[in-house]
C-alpha atoms as a PDB file:
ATOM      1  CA  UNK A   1    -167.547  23.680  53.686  1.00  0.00           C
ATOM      2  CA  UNK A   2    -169.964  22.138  50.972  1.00  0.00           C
ATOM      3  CA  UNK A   3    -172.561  23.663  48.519  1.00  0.00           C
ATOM      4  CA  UNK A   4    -175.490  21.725  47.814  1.00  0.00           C
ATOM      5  CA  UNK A   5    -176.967  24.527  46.113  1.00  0.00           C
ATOM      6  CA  UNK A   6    -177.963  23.899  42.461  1.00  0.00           C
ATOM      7  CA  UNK A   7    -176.122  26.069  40.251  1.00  0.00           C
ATOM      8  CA  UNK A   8    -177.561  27.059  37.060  1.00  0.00           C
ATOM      9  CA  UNK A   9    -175.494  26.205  34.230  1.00  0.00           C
ATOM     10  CA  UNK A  10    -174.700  28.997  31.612  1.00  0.00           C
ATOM     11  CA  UNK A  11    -175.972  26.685  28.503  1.00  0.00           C
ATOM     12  CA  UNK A  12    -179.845  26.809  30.009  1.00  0.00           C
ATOM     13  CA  UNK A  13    -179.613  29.976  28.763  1.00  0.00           C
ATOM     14  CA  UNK A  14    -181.228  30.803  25.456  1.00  0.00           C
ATOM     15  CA  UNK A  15    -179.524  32.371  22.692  1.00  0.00           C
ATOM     16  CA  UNK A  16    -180.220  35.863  21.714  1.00  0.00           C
ATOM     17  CA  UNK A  17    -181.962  36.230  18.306  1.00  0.00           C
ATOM     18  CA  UNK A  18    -179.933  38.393  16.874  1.00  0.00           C
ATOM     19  CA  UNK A  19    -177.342  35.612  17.145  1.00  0.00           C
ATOM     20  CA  UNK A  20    -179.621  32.677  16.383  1.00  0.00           C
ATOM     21  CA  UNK A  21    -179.948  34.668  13.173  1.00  0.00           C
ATOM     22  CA  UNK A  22    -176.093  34.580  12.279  1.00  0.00           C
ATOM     23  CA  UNK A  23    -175.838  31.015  12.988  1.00  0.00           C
ATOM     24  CA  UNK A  24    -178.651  30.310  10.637  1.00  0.00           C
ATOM     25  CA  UNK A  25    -177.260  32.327   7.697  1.00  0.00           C
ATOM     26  CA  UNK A  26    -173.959  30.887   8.265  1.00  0.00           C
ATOM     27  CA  UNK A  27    -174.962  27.260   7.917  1.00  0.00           C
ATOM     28  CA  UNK A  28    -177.269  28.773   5.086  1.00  0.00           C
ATOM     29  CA  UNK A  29    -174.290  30.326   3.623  1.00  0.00           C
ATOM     30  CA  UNK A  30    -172.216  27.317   4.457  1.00  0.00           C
ATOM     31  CA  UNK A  31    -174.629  24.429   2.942  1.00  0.00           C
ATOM     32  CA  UNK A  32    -175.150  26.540  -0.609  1.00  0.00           C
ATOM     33  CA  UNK A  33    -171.390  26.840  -0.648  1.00  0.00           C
ATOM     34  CA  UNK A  34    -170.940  23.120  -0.628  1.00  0.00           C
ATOM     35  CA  UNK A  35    -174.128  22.835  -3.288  1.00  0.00           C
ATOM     36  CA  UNK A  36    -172.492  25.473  -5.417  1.00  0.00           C
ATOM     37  CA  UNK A  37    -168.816  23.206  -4.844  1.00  0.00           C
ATOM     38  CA  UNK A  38    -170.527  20.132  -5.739  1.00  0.00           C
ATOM     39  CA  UNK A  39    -171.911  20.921  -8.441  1.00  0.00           C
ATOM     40  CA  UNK A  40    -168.778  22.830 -10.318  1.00  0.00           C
ATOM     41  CA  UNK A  41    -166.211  20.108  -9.701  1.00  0.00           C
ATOM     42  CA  UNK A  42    -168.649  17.504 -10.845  1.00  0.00           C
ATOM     43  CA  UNK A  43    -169.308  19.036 -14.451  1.00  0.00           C
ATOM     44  CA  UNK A  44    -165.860  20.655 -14.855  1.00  0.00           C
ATOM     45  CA  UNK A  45    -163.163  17.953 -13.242  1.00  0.00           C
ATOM     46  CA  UNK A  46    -165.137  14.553 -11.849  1.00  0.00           C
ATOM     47  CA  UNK A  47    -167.121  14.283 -15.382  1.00  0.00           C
ATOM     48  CA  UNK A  48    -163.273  13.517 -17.043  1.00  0.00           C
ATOM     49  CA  UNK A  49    -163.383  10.345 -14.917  1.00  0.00           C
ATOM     50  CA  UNK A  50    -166.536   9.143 -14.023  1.00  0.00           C
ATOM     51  CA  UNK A  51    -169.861  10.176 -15.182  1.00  0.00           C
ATOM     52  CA  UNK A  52    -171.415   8.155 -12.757  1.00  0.00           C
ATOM     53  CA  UNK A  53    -169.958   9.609  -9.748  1.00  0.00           C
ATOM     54  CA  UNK A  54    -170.269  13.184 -11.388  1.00  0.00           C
ATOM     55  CA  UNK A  55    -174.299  12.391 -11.399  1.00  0.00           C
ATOM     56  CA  UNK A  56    -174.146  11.218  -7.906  1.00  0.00           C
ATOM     57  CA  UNK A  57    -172.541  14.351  -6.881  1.00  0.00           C
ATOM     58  CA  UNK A  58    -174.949  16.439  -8.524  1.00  0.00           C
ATOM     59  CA  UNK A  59    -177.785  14.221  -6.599  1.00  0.00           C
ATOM     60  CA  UNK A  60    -176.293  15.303  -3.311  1.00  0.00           C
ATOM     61  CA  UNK A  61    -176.434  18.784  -4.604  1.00  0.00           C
ATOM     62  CA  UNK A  62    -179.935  18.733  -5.710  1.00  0.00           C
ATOM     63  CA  UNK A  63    -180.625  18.195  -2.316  1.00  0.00           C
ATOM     64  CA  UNK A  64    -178.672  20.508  -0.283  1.00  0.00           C
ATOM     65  CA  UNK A  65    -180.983  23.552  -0.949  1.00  0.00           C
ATOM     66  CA  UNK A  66    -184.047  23.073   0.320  1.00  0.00           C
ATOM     67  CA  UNK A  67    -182.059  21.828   3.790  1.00  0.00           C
ATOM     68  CA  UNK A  68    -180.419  24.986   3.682  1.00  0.00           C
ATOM     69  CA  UNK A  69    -183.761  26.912   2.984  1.00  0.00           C
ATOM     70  CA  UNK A  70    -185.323  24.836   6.488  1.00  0.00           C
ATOM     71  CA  UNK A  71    -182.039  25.570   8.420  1.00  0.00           C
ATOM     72  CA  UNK A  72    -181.727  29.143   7.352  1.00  0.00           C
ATOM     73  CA  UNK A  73    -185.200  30.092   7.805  1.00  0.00           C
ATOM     74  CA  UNK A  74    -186.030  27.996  11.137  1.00  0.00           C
ATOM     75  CA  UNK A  75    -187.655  29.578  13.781  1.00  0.00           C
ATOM     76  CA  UNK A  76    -188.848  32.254  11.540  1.00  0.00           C
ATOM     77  CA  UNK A  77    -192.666  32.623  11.102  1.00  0.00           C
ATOM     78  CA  UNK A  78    -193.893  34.480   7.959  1.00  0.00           C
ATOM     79  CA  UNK A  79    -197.044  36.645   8.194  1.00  0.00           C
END
């Protein structure tokens, strides 16, 4: 006996907002964590080494936050 019905497949299925919102804060969360990281081991530990690379890793830094502001506030219209 075969089924050539199409079956709808569970991931069609949108997420509910309320956990769309806890996703967002936790890559939020997540990306200012590795800012905040970045940032402490290069002026405390990396700057011993290798200014250079210290400087580099407080580039990356410099740009983590306003990714994290765009990821943690997507799909959220202000009024």
């Amino acid at each position: 006996m075969r089924r050539d019905k199409r079956v709808d497949s569970v991931t069609e299925v949108p997420w509910p907002a309320s956990e769309q919102l806890m996703r967002r804060q936790r890559w939020y969360f997540l990306l200012m964590g590795v800012c905040l990281t970045l940032i402490v081991l290069a002026w405390t530990w990396v700057r011993l080494w290798s200014v250079p690379l210290a400087v580099g890793m407080s580039a990356v830094a410099a740009v983590i936050p306003p990714i994290a502001a765009f990821v943690g506030s997507n799909g959220v219209r202000g009024g």
